[in-house]
Protein backbone atom coordinates (compact mmCIF):
# COMPACT_ATOMS: atom_id res chain seq x y z
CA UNK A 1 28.61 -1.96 4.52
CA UNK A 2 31.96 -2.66 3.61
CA UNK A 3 32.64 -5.69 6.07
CA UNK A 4 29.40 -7.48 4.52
CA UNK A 5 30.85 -6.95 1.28
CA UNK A 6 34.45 -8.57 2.53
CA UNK A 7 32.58 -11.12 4.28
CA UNK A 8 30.92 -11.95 0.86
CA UNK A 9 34.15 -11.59 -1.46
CA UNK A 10 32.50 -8.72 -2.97
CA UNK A 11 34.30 -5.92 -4.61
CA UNK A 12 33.78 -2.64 -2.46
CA UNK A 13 34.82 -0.54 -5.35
CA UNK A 14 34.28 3.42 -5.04
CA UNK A 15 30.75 5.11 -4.85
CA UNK A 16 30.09 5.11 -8.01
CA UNK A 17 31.10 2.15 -8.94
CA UNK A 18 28.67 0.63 -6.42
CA UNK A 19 26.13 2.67 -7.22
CA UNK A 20 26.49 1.91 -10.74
CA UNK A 21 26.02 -1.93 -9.94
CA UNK A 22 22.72 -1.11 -7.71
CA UNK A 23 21.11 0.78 -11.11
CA UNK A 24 21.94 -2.26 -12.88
CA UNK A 25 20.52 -4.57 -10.51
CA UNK A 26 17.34 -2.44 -10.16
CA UNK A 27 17.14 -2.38 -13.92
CA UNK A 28 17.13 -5.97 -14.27
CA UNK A 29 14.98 -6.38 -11.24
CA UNK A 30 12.00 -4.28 -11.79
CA UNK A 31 12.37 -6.10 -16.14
CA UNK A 32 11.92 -8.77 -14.06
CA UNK A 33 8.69 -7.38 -12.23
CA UNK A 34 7.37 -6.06 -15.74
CA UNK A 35 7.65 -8.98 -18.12
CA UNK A 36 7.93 -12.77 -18.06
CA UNK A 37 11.67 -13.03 -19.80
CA UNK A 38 13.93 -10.17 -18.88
CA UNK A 39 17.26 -9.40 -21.34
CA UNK A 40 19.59 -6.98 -19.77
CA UNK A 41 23.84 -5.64 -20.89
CA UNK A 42 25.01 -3.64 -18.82
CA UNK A 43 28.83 -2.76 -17.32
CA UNK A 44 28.45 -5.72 -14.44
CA UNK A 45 25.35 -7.51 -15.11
CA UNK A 46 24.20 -9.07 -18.00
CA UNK A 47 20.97 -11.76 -18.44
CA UNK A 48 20.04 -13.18 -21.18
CA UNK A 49 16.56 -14.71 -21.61
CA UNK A 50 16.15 -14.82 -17.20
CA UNK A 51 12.38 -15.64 -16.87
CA UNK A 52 10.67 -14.68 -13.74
CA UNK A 53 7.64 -17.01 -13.15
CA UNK A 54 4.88 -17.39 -11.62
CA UNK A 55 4.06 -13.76 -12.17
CA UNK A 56 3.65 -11.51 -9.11
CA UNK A 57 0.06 -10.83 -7.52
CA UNK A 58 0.73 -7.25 -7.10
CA UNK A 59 -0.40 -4.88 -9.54
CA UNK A 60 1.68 -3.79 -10.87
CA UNK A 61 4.34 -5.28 -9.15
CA UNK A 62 5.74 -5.48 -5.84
CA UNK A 63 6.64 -2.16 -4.52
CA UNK A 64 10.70 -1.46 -5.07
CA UNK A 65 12.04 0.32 -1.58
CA UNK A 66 15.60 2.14 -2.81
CA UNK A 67 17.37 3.75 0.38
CA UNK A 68 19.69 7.05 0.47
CA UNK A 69 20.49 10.59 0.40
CA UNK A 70 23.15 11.20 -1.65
CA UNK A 71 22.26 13.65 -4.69
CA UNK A 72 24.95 12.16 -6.95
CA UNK A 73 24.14 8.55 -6.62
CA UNK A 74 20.68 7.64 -4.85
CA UNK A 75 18.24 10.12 -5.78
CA UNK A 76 18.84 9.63 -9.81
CA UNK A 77 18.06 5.85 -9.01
CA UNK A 78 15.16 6.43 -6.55
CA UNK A 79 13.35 8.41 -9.41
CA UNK A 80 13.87 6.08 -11.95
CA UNK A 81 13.24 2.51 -10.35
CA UNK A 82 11.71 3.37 -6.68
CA UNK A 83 8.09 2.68 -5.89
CA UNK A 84 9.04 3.51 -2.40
CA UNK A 85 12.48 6.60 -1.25
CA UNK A 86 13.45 5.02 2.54
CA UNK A 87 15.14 7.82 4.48
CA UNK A 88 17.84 6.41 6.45
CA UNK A 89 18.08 7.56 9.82
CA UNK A 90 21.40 9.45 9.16
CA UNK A 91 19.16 11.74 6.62
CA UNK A 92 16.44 12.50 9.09
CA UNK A 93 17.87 16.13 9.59
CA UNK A 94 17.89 16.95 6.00
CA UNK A 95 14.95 14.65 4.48
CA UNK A 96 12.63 17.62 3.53
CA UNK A 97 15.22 19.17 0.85
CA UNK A 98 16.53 15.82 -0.19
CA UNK A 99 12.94 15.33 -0.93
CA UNK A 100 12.21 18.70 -3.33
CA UNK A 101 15.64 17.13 -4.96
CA UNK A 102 14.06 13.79 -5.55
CA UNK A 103 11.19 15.55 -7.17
CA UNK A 104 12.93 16.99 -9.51
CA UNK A 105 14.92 13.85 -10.25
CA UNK A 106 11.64 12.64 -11.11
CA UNK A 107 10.90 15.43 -13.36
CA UNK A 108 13.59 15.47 -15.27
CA UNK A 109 13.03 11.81 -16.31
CA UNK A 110 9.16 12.35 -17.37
CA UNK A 111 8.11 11.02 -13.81
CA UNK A 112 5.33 12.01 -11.49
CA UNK A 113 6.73 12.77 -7.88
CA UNK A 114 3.99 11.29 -6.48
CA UNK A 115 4.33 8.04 -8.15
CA UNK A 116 7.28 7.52 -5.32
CA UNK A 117 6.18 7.39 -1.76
CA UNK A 118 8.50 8.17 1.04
CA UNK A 119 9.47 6.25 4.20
CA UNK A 120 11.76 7.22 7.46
CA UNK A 121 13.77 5.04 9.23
CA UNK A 122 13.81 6.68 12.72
CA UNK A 123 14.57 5.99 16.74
CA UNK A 124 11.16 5.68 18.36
CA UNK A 125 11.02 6.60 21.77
CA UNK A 126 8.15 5.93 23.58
CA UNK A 127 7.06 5.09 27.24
CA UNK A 128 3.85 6.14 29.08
CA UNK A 129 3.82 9.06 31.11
CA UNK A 130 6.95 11.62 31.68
CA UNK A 131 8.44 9.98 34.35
CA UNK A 132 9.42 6.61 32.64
CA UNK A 133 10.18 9.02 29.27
CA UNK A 134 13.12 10.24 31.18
CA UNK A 135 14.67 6.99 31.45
CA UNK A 136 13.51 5.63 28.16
CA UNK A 137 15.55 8.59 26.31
CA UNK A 138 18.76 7.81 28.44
CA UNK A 139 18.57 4.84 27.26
CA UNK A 140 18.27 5.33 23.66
CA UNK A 141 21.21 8.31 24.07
CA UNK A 142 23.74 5.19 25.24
CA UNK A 143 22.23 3.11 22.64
CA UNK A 144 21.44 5.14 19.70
CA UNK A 145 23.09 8.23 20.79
CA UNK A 146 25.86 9.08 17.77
CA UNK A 147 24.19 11.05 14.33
CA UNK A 148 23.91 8.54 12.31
CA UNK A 149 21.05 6.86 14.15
CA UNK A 150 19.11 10.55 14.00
CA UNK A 151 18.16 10.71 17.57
CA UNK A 152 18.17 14.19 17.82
CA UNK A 153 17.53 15.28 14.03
CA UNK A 154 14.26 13.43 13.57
CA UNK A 155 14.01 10.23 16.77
CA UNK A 156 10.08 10.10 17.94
CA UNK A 157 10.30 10.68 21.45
CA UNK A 158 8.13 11.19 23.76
CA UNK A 159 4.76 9.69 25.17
CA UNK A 160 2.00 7.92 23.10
CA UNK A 161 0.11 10.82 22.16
CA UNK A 162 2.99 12.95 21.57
CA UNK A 163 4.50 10.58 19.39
CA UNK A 164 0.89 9.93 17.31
CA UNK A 165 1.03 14.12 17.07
CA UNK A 166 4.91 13.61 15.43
CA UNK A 167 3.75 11.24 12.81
CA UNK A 168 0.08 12.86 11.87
CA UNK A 169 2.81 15.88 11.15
CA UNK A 170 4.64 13.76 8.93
CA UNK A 171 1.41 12.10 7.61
CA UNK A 172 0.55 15.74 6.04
CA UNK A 173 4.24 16.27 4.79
CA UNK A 174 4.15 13.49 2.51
CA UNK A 175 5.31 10.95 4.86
CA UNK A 176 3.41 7.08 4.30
CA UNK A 177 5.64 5.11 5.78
CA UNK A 178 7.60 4.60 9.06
CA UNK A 179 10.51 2.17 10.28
CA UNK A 180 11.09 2.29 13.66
CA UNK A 181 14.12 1.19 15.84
CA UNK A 182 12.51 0.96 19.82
CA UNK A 183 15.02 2.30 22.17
CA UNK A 184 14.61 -1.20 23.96
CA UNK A 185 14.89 -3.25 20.78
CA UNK A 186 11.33 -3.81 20.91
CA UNK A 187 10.69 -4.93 24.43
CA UNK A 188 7.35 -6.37 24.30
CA UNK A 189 5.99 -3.54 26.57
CA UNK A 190 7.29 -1.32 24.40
CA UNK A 191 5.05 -3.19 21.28
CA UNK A 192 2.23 -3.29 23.66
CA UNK A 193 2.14 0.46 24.33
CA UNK A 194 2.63 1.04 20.27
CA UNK A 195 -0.52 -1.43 19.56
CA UNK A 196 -2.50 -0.28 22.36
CA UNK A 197 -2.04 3.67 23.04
CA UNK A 198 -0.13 5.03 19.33
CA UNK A 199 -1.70 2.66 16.49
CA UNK A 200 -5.54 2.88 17.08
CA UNK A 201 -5.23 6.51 17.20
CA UNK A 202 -4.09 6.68 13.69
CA UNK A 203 -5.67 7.27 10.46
């Protein structure tokens, strides 16, 4: 976001300047993950000696979520440093082929596709019976109605079990994780409904 960067005295800098910094950050990051003492030289970053202790529990480390869709920039860095490729909700229409791209990212630096999961960010929908589905989607058009929120390419809408039918789908196309933005902002009925009627029912 370029305000949060002005807010911050950041540099915006052009795409690929940013996305050069993010490679070097991940770089240094998941060093840090790896070993006890990290040394790093890069363009923008540099550490010398930067210990990271205590070690981390998780074995191997704690899983690195990269998000993004662009081919140029993202993808290259999701196969390289990503335990975890989060599909914002602006790629929602296009994940699938973004996806074959990633894999081959992957290949082409000696990676296993699988190693990196894949997560959607997506507008979830969701209200009990048809009737009070009508008004929950006009509300999420107002709020979340433009593309970049995905409403149409890829939202969940509908009523619990149509929504638990959306994400088995997903389940068997590779999908293992899901962040969801409520069309209420998670009114607690909403949450209810989710923990009650959607999350028992799933694997």
């Amino acid at each position: 976001m370029r305000l949060e960067h002005e807010q911050l005295g950041l540099p915006w800098g052009s795409a690929a300047e940013r996305s050069d910094r993010l490679g070097e950050g991940l770089a240094i990051l998941t060093s840090m993950l790896a070993r006890p003492v990290t040394e790093f030289e890069g363009r923008h970053y540099r550490a010398q000696g930067l210990p990271n202790l205590p070690r981390p529990v998780q074995s191997p480390r704690p899983p690195v979520h990269v998000g993004g869709m662009s081919p140029t920039f993202t993808l290259p860095l999701v196969a390289r440093y990503a335990d975890v490729w989060n599909v914002p909700t602006y790629g929602l229409a296009d994940w699938a082929s973004a996806r074959r791209r990633l894999d081959r990212e992957c290949e082409s630096v000696g990676r296993d596709p699988a190693e990196v999961a894949t997560s959607l960010e997506a507008v979830l929908v969701v209200a009990p019976d048809d009737a009070a589905l009508a008004e929950a989607r006009a509300r999420a058009a107002r709020r979340f109605g433009s593309a970049r929120w995905g409403l149409e390419a890829g939202g969940f809408v509908g009523t619990p079990a149509a929504v638990v039918d959306r994400i088995g789908r997903l389940a068997e196309a590779g999908v293992s994780l899901l962040v969801f933005f409520t069309h209420d902002r998670a009114d607690p009925r909403t949450l209810e409904l989710m923990g009650e009627a959607v999350l028992p029912q799933l694997p």
